[in-house]
C-alpha atoms as a PDB file:
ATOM      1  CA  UNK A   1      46.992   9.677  23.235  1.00  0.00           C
ATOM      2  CA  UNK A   2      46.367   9.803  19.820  1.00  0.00           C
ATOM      3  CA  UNK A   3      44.413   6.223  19.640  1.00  0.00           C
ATOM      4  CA  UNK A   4      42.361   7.788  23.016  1.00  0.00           C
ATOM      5  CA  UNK A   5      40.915  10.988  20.522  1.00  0.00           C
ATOM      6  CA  UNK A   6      40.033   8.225  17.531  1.00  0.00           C
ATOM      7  CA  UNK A   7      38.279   6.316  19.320  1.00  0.00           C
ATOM      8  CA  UNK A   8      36.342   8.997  20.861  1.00  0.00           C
ATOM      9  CA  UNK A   9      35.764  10.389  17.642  1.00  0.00           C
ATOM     10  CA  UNK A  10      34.750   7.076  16.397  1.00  0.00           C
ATOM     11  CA  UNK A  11      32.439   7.194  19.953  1.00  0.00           C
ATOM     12  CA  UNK A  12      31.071   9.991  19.209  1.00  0.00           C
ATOM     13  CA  UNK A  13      30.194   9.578  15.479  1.00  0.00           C
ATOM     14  CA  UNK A  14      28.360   6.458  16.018  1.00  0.00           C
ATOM     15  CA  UNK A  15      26.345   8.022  18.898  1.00  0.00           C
ATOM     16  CA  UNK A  16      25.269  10.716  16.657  1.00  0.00           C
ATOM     17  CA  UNK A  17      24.485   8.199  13.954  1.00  0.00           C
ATOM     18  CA  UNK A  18      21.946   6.484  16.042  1.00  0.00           C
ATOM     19  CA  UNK A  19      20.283   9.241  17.282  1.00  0.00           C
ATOM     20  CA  UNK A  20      19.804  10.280  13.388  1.00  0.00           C
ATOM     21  CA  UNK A  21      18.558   7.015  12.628  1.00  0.00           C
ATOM     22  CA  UNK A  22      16.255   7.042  15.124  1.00  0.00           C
ATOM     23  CA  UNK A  23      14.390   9.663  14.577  1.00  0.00           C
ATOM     24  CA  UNK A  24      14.021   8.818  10.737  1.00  0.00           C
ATOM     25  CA  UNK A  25      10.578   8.229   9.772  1.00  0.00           C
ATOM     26  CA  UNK A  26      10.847   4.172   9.512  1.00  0.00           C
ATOM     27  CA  UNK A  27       7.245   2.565   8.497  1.00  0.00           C
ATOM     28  CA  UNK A  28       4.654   1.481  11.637  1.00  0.00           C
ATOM     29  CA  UNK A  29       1.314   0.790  12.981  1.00  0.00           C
ATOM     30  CA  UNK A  30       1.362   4.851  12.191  1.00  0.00           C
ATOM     31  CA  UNK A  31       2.375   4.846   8.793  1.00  0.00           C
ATOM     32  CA  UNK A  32      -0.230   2.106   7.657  1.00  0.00           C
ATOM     33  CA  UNK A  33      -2.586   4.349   9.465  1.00  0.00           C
ATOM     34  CA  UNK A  34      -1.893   7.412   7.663  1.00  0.00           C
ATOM     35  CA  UNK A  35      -2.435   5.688   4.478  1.00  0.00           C
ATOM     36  CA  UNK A  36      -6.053   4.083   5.191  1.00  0.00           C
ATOM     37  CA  UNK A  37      -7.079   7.545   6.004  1.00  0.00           C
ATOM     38  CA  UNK A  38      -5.779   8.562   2.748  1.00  0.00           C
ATOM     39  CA  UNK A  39      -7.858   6.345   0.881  1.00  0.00           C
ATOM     40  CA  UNK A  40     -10.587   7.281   2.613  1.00  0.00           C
ATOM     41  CA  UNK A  41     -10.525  10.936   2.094  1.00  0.00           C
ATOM     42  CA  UNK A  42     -10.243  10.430  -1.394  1.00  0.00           C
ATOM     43  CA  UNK A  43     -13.259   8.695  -1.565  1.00  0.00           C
ATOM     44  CA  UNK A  44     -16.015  11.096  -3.105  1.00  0.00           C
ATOM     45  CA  UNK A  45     -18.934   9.019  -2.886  1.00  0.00           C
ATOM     46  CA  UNK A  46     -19.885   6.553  -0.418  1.00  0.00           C
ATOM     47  CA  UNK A  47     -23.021   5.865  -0.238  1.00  0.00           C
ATOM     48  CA  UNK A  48     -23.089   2.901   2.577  1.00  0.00           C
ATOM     49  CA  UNK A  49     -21.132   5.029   5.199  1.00  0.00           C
ATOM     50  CA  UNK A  50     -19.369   1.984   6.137  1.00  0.00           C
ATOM     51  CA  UNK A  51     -15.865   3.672   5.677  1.00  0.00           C
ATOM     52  CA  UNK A  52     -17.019   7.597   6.704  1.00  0.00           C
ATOM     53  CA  UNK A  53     -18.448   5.444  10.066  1.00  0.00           C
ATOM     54  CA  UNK A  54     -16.235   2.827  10.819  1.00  0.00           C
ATOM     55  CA  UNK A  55     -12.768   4.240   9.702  1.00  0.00           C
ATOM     56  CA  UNK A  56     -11.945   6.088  12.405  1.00  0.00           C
ATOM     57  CA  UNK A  57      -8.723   7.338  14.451  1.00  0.00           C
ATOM     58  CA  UNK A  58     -10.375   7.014  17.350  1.00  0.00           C
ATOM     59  CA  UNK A  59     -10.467   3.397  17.080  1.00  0.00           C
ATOM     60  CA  UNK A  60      -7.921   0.587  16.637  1.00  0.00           C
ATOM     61  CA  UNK A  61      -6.967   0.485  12.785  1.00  0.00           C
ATOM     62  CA  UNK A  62      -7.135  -3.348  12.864  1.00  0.00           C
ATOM     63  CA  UNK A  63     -10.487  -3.542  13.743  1.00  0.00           C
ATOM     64  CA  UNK A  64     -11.428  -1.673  11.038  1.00  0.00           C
ATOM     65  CA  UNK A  65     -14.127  -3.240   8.395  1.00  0.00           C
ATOM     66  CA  UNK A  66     -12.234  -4.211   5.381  1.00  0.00           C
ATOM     67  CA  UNK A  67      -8.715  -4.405   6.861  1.00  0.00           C
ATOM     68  CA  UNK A  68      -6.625  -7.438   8.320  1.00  0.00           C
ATOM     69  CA  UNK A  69      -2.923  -6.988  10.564  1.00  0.00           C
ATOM     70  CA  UNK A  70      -0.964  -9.121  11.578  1.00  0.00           C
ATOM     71  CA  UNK A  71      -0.658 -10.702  14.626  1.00  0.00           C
ATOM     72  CA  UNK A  72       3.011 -10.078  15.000  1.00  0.00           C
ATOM     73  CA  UNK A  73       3.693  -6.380  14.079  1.00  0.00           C
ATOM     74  CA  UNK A  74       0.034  -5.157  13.766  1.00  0.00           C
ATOM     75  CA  UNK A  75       0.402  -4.302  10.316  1.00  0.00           C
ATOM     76  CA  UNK A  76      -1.740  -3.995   7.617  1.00  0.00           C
ATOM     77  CA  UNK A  77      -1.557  -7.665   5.721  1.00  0.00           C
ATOM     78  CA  UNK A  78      -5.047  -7.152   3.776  1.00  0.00           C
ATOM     79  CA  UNK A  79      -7.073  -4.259   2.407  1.00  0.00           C
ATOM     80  CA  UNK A  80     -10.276  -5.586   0.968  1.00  0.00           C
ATOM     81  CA  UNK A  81     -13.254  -2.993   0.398  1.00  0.00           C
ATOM     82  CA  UNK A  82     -14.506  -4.574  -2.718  1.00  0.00           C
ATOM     83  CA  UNK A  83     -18.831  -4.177  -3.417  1.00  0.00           C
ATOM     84  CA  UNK A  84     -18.906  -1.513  -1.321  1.00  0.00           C
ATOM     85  CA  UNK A  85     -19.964   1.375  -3.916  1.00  0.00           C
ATOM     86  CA  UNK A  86     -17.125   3.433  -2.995  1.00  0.00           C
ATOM     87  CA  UNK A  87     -16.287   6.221  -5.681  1.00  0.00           C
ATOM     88  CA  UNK A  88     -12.626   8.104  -5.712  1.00  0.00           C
ATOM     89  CA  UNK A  89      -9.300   7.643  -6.806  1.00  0.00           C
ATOM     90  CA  UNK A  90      -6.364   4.961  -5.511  1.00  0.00           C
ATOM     91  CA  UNK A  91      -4.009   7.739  -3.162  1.00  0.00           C
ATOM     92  CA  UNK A  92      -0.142   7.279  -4.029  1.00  0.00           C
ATOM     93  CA  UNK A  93      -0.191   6.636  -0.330  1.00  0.00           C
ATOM     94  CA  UNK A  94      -1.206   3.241  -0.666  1.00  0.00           C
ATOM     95  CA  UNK A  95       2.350   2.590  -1.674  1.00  0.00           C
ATOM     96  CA  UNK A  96       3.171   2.815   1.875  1.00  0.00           C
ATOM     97  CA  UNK A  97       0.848  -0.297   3.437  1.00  0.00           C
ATOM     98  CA  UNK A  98       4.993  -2.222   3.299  1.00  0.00           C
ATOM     99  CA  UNK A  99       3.217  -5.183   4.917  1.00  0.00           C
ATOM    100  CA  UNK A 100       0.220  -5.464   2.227  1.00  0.00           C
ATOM    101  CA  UNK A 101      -0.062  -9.093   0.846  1.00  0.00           C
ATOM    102  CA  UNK A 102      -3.846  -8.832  -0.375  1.00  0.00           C
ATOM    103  CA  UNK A 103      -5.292  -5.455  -2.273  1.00  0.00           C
ATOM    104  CA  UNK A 104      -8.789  -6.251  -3.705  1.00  0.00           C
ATOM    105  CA  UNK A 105     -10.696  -2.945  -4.426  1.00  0.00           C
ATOM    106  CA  UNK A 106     -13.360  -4.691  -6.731  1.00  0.00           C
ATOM    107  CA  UNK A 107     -16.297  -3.273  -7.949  1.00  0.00           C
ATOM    108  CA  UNK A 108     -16.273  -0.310  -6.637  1.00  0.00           C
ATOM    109  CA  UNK A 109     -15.917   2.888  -9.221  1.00  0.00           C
ATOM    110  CA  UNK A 110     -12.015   4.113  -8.328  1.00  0.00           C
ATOM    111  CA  UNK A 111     -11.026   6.114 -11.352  1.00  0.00           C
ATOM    112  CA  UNK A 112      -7.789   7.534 -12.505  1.00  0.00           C
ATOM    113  CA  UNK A 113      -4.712   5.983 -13.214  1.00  0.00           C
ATOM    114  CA  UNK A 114      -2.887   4.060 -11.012  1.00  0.00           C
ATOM    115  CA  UNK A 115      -0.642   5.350  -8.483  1.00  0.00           C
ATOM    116  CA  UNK A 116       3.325   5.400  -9.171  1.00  0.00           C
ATOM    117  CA  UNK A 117       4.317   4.145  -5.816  1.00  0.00           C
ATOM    118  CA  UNK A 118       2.240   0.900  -5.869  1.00  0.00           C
ATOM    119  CA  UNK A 119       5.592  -0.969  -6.938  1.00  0.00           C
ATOM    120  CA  UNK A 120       6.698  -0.706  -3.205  1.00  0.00           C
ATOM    121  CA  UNK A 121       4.382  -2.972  -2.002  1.00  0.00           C
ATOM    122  CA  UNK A 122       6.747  -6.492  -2.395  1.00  0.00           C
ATOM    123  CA  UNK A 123       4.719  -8.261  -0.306  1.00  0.00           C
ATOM    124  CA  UNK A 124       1.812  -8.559  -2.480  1.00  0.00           C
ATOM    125  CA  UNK A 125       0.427 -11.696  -3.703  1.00  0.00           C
ATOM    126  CA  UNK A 126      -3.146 -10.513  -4.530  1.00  0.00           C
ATOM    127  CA  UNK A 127      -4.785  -7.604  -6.572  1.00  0.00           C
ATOM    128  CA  UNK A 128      -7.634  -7.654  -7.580  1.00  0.00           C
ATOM    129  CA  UNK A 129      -8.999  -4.072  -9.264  1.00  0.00           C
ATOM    130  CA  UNK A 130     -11.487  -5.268 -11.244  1.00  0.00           C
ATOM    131  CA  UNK A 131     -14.951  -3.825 -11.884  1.00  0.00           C
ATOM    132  CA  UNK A 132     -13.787   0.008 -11.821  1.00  0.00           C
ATOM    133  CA  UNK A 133     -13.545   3.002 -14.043  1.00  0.00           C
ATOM    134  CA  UNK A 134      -9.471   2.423 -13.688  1.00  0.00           C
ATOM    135  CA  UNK A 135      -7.835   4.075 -16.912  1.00  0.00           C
ATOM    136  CA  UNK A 136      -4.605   4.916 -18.795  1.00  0.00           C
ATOM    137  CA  UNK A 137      -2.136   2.671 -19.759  1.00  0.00           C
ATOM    138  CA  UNK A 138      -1.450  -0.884 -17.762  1.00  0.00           C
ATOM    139  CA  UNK A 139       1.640  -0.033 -16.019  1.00  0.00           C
ATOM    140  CA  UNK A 140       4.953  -2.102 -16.377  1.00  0.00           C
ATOM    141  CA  UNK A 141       5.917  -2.296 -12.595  1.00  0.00           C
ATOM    142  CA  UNK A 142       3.203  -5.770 -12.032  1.00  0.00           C
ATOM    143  CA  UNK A 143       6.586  -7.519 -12.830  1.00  0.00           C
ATOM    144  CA  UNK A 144       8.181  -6.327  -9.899  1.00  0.00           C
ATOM    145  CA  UNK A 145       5.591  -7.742  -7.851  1.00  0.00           C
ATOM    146  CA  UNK A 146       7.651 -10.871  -7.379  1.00  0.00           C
ATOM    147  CA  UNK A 147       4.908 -12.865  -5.210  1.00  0.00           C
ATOM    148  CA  UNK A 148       2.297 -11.682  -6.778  1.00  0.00           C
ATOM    149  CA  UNK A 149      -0.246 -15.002  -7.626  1.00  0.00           C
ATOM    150  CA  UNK A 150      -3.745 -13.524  -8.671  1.00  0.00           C
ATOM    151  CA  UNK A 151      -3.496 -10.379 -10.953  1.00  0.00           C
ATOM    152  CA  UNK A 152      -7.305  -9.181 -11.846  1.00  0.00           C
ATOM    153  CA  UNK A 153      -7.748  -6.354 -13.658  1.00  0.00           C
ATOM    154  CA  UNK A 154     -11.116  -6.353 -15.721  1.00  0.00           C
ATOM    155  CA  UNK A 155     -13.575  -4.436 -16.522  1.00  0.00           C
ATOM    156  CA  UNK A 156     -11.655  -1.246 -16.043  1.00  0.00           C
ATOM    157  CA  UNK A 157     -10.796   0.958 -19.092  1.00  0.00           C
ATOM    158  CA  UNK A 158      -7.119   1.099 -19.626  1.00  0.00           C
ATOM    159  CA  UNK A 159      -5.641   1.489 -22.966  1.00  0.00           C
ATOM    160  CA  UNK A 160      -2.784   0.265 -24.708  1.00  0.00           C
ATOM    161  CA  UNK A 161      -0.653  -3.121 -24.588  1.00  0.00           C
ATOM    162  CA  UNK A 162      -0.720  -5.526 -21.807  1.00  0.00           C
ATOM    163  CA  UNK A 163       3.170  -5.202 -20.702  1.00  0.00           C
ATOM    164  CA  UNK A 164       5.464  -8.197 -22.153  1.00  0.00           C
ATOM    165  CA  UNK A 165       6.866  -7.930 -18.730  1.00  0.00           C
ATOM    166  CA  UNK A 166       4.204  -9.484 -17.052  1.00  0.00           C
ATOM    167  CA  UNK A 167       4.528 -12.984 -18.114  1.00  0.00           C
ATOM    168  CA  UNK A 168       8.048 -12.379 -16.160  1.00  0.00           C
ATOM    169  CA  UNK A 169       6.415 -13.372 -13.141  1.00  0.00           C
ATOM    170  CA  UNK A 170       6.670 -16.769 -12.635  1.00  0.00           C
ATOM    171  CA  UNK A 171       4.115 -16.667  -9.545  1.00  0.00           C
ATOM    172  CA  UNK A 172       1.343 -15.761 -11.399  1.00  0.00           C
ATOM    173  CA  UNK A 173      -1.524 -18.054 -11.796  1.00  0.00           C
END
């Protein structure tokens, strides 16, 4: 009798632990989403339209101009809005594009400091930030971008060192 209430207690535990962990917020299509449009309300000046036009809810994030999923999951893989004029700053919710290989936001005129939560984008093997009005000191966490391959970050104004941890990454070209 006693190994008939354990197990039902074990039962019931685990059924309650699923339904907990399924209605946690776990990163999708949604997520990605959420974060585009956060870089594009913190854009101040845009003086193509390209992104106040074409970024749109309405429409299917992938198809966006400037953005690339993949095939598989329909993630975002590749956020490239570089020449576009675009002024603003970089949204701490870019941290949350988890599938993000390729970030080039080149000449453009995103100022500020970088955001904090770039670090949890793993995936990246690109980014390219060059040609903005980027300032503050160059942040430590590039060396815990473990793929990363092509690091370009000219023409910006940060001050200070460049991190000794950088030439940790044995990627980088």
């Amino acid at each position: 009798m006693e190994e008939n209430s354990m197990l039902c207690s074990v039962a019931t535990l685990l059924f309650f632990h699923s339904i907990i962990t399924s209605c946690m917020a776990t990163p999708s299509i949604k997520t990605d989403q959420l974060a585009l449009l956060a870089l594009k309300s913190s854009i101040s000046h845009n003086p193509k339209n390209i992104i106040l036009r074409n970024w749109s809810s309405s429409t299917p994030m992938c198809t966006w101009i400037g953005i690339s999923c993949s095939s598989r999951h329909q993630r975002v893989t590749s956020l490239n809005i570089s020449d576009m004029s675009l002024e603003g700053r970089i949204p701490s919710e870019l941290g949350n594009l988890s599938f993000l290989s390729s970030l080039d936001l080149s000449n453009n005129s995103f100022y500020g400091t970088l955001p904090q939560e770039l670090p949890n984008l793993h995936r990246l093997r690109l980014i390219d930030l060059s040609g903005n009005k980027l300032t503050g000191p160059l942040p430590s966490f590039f060396s815990s971008f473990h793929n990363l391959r092509s690091l370009r970050l000219s023409r910006n104004s940060f001050s200070g060192h460049i991190p000794s941890s950088i030439g940790n990454v044995s990627t980088l070209e």
